[in-house]
C-alpha atoms as a PDB file:
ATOM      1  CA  UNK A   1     111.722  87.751 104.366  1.00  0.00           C
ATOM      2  CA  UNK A   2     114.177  88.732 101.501  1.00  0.00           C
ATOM      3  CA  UNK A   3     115.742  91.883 102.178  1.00  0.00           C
ATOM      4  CA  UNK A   4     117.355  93.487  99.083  1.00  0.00           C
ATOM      5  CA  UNK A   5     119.745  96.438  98.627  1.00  0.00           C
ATOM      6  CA  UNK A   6     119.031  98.309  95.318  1.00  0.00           C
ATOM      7  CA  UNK A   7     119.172 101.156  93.336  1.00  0.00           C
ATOM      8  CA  UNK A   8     119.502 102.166  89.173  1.00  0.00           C
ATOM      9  CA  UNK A   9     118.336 100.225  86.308  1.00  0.00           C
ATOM     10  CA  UNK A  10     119.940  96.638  87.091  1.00  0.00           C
ATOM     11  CA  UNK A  11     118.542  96.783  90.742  1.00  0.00           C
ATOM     12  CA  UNK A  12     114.677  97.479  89.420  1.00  0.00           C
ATOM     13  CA  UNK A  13     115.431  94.498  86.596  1.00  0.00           C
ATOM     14  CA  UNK A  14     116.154  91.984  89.130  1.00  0.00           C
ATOM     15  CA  UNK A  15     113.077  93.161  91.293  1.00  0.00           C
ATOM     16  CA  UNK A  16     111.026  92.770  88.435  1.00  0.00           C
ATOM     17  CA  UNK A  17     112.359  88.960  88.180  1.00  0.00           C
ATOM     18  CA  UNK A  18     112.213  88.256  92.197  1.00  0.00           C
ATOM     19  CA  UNK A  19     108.536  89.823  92.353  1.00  0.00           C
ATOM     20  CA  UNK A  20     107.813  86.929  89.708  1.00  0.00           C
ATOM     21  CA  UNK A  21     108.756  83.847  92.123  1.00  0.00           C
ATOM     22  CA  UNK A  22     108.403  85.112  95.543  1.00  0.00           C
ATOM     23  CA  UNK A  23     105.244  87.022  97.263  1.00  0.00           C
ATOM     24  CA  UNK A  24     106.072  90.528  97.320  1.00  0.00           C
ATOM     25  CA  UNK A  25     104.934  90.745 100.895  1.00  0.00           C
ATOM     26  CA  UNK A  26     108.190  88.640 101.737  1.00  0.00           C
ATOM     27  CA  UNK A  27     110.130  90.710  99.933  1.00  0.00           C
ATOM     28  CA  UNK A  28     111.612  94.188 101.737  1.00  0.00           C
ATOM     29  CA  UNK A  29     113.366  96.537  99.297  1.00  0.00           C
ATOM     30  CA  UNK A  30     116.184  99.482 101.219  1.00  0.00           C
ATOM     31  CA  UNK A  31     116.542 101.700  98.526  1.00  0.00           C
ATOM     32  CA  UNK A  32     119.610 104.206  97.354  1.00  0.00           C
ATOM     33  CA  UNK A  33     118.010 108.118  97.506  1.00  0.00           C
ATOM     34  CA  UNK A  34     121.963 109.387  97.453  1.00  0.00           C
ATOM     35  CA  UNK A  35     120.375 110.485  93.833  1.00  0.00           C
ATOM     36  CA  UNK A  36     117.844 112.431  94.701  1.00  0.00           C
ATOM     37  CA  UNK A  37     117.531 115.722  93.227  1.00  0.00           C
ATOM     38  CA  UNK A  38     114.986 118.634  93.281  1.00  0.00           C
ATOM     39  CA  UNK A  39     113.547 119.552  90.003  1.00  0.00           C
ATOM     40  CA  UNK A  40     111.348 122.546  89.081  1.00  0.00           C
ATOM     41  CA  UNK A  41     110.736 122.570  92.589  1.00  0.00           C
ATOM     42  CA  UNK A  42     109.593 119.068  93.225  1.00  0.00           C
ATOM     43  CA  UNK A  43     111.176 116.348  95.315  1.00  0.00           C
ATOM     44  CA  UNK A  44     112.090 113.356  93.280  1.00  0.00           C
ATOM     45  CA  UNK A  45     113.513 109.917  94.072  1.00  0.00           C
ATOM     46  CA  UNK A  46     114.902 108.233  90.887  1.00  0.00           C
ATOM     47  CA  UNK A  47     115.232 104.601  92.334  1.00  0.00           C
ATOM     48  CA  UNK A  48     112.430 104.877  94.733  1.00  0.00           C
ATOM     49  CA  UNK A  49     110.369 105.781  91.848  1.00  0.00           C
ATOM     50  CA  UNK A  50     112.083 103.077  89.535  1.00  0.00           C
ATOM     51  CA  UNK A  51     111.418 100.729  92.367  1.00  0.00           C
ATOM     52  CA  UNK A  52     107.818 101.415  93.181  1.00  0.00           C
ATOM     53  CA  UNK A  53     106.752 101.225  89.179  1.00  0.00           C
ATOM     54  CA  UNK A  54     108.290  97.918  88.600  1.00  0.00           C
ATOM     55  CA  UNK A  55     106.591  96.553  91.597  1.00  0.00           C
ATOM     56  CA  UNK A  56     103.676  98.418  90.424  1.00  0.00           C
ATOM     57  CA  UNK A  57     103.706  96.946  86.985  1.00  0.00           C
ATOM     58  CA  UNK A  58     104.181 100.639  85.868  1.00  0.00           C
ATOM     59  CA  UNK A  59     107.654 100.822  84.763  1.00  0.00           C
ATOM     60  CA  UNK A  60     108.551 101.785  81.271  1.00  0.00           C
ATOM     61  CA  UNK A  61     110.750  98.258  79.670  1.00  0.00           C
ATOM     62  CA  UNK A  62     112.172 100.308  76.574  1.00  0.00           C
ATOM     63  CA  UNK A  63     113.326 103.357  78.803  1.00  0.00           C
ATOM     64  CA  UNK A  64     113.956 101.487  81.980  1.00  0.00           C
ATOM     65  CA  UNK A  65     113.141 104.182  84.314  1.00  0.00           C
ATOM     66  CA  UNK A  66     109.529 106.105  83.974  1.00  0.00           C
ATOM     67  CA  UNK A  67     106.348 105.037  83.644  1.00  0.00           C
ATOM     68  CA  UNK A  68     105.374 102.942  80.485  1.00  0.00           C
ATOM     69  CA  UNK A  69     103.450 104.331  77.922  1.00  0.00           C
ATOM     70  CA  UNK A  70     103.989 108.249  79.505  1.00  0.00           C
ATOM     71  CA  UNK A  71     104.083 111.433  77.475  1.00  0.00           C
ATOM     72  CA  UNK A  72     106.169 114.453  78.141  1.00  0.00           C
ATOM     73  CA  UNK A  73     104.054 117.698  76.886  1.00  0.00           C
ATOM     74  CA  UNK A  74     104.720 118.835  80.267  1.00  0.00           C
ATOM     75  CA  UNK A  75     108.601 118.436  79.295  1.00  0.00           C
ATOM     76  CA  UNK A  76     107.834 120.157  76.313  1.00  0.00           C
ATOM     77  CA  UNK A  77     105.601 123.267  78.122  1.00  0.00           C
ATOM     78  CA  UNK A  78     108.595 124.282  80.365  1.00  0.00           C
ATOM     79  CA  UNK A  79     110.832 124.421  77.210  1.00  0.00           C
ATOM     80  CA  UNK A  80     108.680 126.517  76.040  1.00  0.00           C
ATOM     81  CA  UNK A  81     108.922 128.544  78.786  1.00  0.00           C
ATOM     82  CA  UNK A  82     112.755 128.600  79.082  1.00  0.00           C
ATOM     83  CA  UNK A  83     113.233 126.350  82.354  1.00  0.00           C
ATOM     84  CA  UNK A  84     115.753 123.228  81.751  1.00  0.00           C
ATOM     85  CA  UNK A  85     114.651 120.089  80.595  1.00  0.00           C
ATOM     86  CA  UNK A  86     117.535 117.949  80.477  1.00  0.00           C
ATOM     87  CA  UNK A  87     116.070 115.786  82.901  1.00  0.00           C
ATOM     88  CA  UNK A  88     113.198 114.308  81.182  1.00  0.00           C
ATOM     89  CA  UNK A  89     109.977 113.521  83.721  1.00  0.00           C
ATOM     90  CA  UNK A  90     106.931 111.965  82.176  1.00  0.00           C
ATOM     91  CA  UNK A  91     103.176 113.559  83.171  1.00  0.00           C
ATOM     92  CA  UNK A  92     102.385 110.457  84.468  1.00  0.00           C
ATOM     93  CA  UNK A  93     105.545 110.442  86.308  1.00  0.00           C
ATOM     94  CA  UNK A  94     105.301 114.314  86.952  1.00  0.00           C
ATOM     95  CA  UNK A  95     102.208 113.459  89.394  1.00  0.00           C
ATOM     96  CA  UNK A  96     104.556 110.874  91.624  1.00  0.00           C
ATOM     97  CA  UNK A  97     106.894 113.581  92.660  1.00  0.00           C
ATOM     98  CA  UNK A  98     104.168 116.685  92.769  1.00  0.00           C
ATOM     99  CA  UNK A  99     102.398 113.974  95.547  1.00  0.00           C
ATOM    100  CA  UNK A 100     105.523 113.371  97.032  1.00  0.00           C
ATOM    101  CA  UNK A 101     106.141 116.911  97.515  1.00  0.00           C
ATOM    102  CA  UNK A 102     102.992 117.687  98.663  1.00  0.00           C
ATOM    103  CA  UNK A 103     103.466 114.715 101.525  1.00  0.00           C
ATOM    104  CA  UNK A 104     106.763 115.927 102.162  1.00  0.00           C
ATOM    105  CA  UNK A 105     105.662 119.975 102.712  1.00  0.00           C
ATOM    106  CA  UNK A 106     102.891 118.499 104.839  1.00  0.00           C
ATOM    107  CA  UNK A 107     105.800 116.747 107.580  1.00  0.00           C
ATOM    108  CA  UNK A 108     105.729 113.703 106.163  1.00  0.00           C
ATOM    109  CA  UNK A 109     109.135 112.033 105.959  1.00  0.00           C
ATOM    110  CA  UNK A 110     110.418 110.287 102.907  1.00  0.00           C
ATOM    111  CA  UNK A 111     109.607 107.054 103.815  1.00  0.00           C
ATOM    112  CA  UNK A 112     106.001 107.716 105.011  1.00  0.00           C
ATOM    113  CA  UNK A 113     105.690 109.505 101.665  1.00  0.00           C
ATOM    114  CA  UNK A 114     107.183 106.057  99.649  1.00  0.00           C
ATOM    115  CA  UNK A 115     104.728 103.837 102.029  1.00  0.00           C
ATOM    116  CA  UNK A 116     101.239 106.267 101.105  1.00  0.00           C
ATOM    117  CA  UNK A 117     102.499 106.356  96.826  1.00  0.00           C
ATOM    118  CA  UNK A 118     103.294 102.522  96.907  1.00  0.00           C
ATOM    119  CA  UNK A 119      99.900 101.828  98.769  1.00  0.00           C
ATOM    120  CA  UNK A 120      98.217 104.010  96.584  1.00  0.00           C
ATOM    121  CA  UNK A 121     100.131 102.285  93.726  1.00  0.00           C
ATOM    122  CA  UNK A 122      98.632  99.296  94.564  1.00  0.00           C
ATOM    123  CA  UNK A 123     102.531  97.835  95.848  1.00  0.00           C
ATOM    124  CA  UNK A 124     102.308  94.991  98.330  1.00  0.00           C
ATOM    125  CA  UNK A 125     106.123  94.750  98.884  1.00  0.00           C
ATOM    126  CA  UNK A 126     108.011  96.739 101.447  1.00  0.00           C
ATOM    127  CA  UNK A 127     109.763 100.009 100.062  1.00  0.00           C
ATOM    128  CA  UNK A 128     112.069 101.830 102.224  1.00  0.00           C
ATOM    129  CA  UNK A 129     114.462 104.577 101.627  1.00  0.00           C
ATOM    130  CA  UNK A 130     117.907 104.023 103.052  1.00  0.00           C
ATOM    131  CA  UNK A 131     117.599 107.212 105.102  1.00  0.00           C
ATOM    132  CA  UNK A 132     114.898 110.265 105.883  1.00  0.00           C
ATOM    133  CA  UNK A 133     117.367 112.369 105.901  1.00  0.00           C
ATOM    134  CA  UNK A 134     118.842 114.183 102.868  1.00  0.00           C
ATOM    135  CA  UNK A 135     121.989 112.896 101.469  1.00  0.00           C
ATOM    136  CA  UNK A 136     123.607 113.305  98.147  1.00  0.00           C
ATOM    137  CA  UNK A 137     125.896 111.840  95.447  1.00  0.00           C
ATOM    138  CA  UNK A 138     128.287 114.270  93.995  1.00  0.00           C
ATOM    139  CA  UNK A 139     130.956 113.795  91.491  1.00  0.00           C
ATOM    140  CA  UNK A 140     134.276 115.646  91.498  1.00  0.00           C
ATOM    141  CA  UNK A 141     135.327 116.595  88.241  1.00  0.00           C
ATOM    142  CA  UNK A 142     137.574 118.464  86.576  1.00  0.00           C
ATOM    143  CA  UNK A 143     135.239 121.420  85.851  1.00  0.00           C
ATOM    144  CA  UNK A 144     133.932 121.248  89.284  1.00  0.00           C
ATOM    145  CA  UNK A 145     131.808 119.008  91.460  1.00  0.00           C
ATOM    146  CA  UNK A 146     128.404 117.562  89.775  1.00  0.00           C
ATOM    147  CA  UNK A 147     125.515 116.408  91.743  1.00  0.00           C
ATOM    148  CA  UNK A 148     124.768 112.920  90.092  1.00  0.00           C
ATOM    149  CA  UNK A 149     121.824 113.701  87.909  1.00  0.00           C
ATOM    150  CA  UNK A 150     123.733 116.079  86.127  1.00  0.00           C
ATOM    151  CA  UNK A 151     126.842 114.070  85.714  1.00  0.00           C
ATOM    152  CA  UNK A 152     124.931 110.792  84.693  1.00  0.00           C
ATOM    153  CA  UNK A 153     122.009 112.699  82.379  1.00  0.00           C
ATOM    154  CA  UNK A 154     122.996 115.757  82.014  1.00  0.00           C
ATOM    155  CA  UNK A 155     126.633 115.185  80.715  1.00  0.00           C
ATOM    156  CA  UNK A 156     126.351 111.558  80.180  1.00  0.00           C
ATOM    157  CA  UNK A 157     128.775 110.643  82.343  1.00  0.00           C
ATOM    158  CA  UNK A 158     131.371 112.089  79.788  1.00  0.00           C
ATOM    159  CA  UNK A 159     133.546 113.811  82.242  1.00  0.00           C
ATOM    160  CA  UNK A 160     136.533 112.440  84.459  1.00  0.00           C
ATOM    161  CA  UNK A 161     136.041 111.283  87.821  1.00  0.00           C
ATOM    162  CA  UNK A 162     138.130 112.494  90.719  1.00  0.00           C
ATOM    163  CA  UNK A 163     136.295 111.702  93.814  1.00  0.00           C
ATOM    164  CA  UNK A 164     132.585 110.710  94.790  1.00  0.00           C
ATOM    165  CA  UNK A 165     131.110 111.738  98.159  1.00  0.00           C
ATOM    166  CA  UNK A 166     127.625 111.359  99.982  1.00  0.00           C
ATOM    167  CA  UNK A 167     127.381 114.794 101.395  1.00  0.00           C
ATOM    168  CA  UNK A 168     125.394 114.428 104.271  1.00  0.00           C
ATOM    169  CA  UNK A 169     125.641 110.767 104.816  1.00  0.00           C
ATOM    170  CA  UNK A 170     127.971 111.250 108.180  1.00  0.00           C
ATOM    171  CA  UNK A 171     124.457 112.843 110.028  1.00  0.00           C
ATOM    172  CA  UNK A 172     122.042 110.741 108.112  1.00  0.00           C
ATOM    173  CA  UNK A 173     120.296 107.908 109.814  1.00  0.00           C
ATOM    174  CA  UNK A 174     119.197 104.712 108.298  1.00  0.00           C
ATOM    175  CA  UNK A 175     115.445 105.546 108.118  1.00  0.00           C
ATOM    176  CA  UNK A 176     112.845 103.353 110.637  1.00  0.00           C
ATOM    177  CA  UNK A 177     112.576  99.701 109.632  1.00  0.00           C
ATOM    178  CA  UNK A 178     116.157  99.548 107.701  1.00  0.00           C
ATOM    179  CA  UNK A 179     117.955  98.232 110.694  1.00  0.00           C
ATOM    180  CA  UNK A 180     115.101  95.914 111.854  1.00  0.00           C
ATOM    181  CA  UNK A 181     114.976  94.462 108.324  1.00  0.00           C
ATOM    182  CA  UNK A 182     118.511  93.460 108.158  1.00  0.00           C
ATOM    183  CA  UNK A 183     118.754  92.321 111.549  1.00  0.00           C
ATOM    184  CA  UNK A 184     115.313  89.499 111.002  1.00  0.00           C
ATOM    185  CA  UNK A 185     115.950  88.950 107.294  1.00  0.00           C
ATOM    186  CA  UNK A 186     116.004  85.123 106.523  1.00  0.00           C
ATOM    187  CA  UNK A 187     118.599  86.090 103.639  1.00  0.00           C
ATOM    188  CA  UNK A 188     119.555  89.619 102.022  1.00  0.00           C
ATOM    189  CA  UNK A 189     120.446  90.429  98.468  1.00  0.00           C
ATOM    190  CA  UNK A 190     122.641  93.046  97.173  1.00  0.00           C
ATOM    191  CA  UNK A 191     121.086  93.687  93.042  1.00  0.00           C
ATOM    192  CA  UNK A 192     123.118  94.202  90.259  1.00  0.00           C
ATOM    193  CA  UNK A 193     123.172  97.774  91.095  1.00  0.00           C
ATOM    194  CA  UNK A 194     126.410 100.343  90.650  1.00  0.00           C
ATOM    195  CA  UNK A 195     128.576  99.237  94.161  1.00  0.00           C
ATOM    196  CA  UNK A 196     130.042 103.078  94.129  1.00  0.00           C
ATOM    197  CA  UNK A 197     126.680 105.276  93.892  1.00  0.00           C
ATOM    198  CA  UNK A 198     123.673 102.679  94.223  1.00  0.00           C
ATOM    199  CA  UNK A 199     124.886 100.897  96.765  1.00  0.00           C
ATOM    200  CA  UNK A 200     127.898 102.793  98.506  1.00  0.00           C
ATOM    201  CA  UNK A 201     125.226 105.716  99.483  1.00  0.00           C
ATOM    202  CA  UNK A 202     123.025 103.108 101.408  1.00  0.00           C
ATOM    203  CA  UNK A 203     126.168 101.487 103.038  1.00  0.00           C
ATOM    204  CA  UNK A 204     127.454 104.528 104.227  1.00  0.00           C
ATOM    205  CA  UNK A 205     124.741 105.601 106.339  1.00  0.00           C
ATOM    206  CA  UNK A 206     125.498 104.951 110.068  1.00  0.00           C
ATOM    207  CA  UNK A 207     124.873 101.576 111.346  1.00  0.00           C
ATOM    208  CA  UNK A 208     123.663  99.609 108.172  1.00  0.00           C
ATOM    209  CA  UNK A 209     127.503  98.613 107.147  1.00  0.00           C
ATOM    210  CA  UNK A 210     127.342  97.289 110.835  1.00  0.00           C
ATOM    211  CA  UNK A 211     124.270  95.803 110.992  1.00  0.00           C
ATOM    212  CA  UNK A 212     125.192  93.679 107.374  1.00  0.00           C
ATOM    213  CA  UNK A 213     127.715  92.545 109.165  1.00  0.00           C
ATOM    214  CA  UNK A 214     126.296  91.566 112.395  1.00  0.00           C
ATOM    215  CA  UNK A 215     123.554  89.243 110.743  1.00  0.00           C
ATOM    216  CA  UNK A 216     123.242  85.911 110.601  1.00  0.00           C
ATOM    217  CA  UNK A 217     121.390  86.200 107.476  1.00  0.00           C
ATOM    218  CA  UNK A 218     123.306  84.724 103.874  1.00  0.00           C
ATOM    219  CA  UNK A 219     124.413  87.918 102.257  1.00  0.00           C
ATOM    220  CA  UNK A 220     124.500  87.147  98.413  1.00  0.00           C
ATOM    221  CA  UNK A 221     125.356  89.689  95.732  1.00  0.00           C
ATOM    222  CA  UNK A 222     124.972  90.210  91.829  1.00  0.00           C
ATOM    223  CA  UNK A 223     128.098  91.527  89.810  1.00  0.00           C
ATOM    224  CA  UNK A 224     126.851  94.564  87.506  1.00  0.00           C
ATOM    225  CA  UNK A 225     130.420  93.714  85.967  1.00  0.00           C
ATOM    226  CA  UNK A 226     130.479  91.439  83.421  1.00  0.00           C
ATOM    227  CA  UNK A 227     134.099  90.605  82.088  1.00  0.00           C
ATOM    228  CA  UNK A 228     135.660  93.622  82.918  1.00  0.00           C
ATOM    229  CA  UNK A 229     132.920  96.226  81.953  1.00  0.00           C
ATOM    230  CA  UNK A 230     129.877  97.695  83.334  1.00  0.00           C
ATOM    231  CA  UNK A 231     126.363  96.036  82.079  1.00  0.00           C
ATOM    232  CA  UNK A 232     125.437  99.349  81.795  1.00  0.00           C
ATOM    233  CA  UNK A 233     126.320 103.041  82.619  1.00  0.00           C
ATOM    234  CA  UNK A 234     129.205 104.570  84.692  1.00  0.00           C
ATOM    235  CA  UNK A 235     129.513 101.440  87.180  1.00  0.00           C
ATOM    236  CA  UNK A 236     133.159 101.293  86.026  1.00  0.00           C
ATOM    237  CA  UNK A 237     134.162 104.335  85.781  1.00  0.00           C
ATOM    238  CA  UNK A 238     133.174 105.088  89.209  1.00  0.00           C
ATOM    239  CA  UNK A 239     134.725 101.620  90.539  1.00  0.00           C
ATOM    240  CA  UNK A 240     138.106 102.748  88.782  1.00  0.00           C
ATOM    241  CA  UNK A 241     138.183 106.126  90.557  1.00  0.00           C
ATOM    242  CA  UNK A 242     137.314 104.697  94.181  1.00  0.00           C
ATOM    243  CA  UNK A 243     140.483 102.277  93.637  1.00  0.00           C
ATOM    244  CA  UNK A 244     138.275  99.342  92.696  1.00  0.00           C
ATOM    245  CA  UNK A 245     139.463  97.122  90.040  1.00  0.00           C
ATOM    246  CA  UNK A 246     136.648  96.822  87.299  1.00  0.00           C
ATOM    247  CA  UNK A 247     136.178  92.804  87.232  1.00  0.00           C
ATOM    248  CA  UNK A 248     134.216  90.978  89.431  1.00  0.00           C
ATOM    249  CA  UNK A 249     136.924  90.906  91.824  1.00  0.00           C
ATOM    250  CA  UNK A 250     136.311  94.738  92.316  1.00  0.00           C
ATOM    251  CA  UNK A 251     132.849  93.916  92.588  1.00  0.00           C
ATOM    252  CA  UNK A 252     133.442  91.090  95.839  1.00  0.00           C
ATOM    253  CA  UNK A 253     136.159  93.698  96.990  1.00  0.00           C
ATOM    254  CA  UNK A 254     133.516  96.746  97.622  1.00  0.00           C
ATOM    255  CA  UNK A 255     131.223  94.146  99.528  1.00  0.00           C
ATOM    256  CA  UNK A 256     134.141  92.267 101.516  1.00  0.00           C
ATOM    257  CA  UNK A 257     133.448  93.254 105.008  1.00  0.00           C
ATOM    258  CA  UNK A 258     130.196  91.137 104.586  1.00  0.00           C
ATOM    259  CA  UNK A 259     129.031  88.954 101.445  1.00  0.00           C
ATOM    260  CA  UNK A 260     129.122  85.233 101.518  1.00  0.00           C
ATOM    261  CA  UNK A 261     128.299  84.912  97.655  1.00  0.00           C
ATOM    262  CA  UNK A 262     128.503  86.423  94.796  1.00  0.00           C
ATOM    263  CA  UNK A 263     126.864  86.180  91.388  1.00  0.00           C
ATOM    264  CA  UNK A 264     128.247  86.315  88.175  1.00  0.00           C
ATOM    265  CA  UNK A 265     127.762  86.051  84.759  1.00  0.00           C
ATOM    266  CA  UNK A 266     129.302  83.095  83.053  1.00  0.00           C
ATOM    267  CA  UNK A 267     131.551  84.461  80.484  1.00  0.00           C
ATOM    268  CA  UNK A 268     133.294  85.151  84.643  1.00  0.00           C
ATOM    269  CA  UNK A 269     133.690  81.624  84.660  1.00  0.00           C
ATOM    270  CA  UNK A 270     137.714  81.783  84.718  1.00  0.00           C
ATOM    271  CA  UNK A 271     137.559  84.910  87.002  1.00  0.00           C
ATOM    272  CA  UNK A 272     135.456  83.394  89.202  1.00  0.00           C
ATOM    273  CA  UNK A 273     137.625  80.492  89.566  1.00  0.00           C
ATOM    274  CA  UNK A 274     140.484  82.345  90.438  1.00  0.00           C
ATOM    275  CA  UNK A 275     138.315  84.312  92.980  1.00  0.00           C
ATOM    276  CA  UNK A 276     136.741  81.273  95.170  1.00  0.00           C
ATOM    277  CA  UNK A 277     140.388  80.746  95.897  1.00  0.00           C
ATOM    278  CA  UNK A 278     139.558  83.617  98.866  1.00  0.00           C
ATOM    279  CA  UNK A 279     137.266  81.703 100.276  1.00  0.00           C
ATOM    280  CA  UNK A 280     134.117  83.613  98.399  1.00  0.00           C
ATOM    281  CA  UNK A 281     131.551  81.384  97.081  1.00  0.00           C
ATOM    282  CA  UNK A 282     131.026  82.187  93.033  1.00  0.00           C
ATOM    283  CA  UNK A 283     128.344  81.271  91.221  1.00  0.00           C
ATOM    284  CA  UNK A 284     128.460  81.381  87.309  1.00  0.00           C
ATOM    285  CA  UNK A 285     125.367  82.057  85.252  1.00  0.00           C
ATOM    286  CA  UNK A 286     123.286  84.084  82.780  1.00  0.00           C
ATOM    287  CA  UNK A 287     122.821  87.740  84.455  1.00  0.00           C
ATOM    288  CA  UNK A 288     122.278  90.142  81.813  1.00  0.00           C
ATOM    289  CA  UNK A 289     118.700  89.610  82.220  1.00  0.00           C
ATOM    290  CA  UNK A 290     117.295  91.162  78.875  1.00  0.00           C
ATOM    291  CA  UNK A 291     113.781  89.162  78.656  1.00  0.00           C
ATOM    292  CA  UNK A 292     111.438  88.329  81.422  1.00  0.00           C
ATOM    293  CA  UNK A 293     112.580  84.788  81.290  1.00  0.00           C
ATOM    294  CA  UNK A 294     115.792  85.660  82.186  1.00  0.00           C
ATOM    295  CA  UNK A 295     114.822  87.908  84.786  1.00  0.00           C
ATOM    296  CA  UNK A 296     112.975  85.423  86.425  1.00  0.00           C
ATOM    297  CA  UNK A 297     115.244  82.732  86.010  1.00  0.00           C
ATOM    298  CA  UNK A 298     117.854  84.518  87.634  1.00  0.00           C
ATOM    299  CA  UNK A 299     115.542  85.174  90.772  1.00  0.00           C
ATOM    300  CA  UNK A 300     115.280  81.513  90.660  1.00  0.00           C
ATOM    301  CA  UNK A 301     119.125  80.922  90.674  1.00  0.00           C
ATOM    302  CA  UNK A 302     119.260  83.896  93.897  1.00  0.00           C
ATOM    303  CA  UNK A 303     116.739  81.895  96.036  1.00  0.00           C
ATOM    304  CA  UNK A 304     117.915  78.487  95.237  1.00  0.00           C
ATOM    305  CA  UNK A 305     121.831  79.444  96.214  1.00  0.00           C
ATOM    306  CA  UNK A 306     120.118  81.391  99.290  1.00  0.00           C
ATOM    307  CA  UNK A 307     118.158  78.239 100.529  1.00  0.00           C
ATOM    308  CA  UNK A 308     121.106  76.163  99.952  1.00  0.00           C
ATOM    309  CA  UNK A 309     123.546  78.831 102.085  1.00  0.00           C
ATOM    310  CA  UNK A 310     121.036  78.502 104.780  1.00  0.00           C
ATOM    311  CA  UNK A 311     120.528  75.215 105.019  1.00  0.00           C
ATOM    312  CA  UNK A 312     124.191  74.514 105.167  1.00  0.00           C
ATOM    313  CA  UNK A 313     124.459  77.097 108.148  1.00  0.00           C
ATOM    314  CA  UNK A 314     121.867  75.038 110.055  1.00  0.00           C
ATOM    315  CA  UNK A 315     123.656  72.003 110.075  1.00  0.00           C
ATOM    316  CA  UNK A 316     125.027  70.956 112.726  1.00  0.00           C
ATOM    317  CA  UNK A 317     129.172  71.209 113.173  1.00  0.00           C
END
């Protein structure tokens, strides 16, 4: 079983290559929900959603979150009506998060209410949240703290960044599964996901940091950094204001209490030189992944350097 840590745009990419080469019932997804946000009075998951419509064959390629092929009159009625619409949600998308909030209102938990839309969804791979509980992303800036949604889409990410906390995260517990998942993985990936607020949320629930480090299970990651700048979005904005240098080093640096190899692009070639010296192993190659061949070939490259981790682990000293 491949266990993989995701969340954002480059996370659901790389799923979308992995889901190509491997059987998607070997493949376990924990997913980030630090970004979760209520809207018009609906529950609704970004990167679970992201997740489940990639896997699903659903997600929209020219938006890269959303459903493909969606309309918004829905967007457009509530405009009319004066409520905000800065946060644009599809009709087809609109029905996802009016189930999930019906499941939810019912006493369902988050993750029993990802398992039912998956199934329903026709997903064969395992989707989990990181936690039931609620925990969220928000962005200290100098008008004020932001929730993440309306830092990254509202206010495109414009403002400066002072701090980023999970509020929440020090009661939230990794949701059933997560833990077990980790602990009988055969090898676990962290995606080319933001480290700060993709991956940091699900890291900072109690007793998954531990439990990466506990396992026995190759821990490889993909940089989202390619020479010195994010592939996309605020990844380095946010690195720079948790103390994180934005290079690939930052990158190995927010996973060092656990990764045994890391992923990056190949115009990292010299950086990732210099970095092996610490004992990391670096692997140079194409991770931008703008056409399914590239997608999938980097998939390829993941489970090749996984197998080959393993195998060297099994043989004998």
């Amino acid at each position: 079983m491949i266990v993989v840590l995701t969340g954002g745009t480059g996370g659901a990419k790389f799923i979308d290559g992995l889901r190509q080469v491997i059987a998607p019932e070997e493949i376990t997804l924990i997913v980030n929900t630090g970004d979760d946000l209520e809207w018009w009075g609906l529950y609704v998951s970004p990167d679970l959603d992201s997740i489940t419509y990639v896997l699903a064959g659903l997600l929209s390629k020219e938006r890269g979150w959303g459903v493909k092929g969606d309309t918004f009159y829905c967007l457009q009625a509530m405009g009319e009506l004066g409520q905000p619409i800065w946060f644009h949600v599809g009709d087809r998308d609109l029905a996802v998060h009016l189930l999930r909030s019906k499941l939810l209102t019912q006493g369902k938990t988050l993750a029993e209410a990802t398992n039912e839309i998956a199934g329903k969804l026709g997903v064969q791979a395992r989707i989990l949240p990181m936690s039931n509980s609620r925990v969220e992303t928000r962005i200290g800036t100098p008008i004020g703290e932001l929730s993440f949604q309306e830092y990254f889409v509202q206010r495109w990410y414009q403002d400066p960044v002072n701090s980023v906390r999970f509020a929440g995260i020090a009661d939230a517990e990794p949701a059933p599964g997560v833990i077990e998942a980790i602990k009988s993985a055969s090898a676990i990936v962290i995606a080319p996901s933001n480290p700060v607020t993709s991956i940091g949320p699900i890291l900072g629930v109690p007793g998954i940091l531990a439990a990466l480090r506990k396992t026995r299970a190759p821990i490889l990651g993909i940089s989202p950094i390619i020479a010195a700048a994010a592939v996309s979005g605020p990844a380095g904005i946010l690195m720079a204001a948790n103390g994180l240098p934005v290079s690939i080093a930052g990158v190995a640096q927010a996973y060092q209490d656990f990764l045994k190899i890391l992923v990056v692009d190949t115009r990292d070639a010299k950086a990732a030189k210099q970095l092996q010296r610490s004992g990391l192993v670096v692997h140079s190659t194409n991770t931008l992944m703008r056409t399914k061949d590239e997608k999938v070939e980097l998939a390829r490259t993941v489970l090749s350097l996984l197998g080959a981790s393993a195998a060297h682990a099994a043989e004998p000293s």
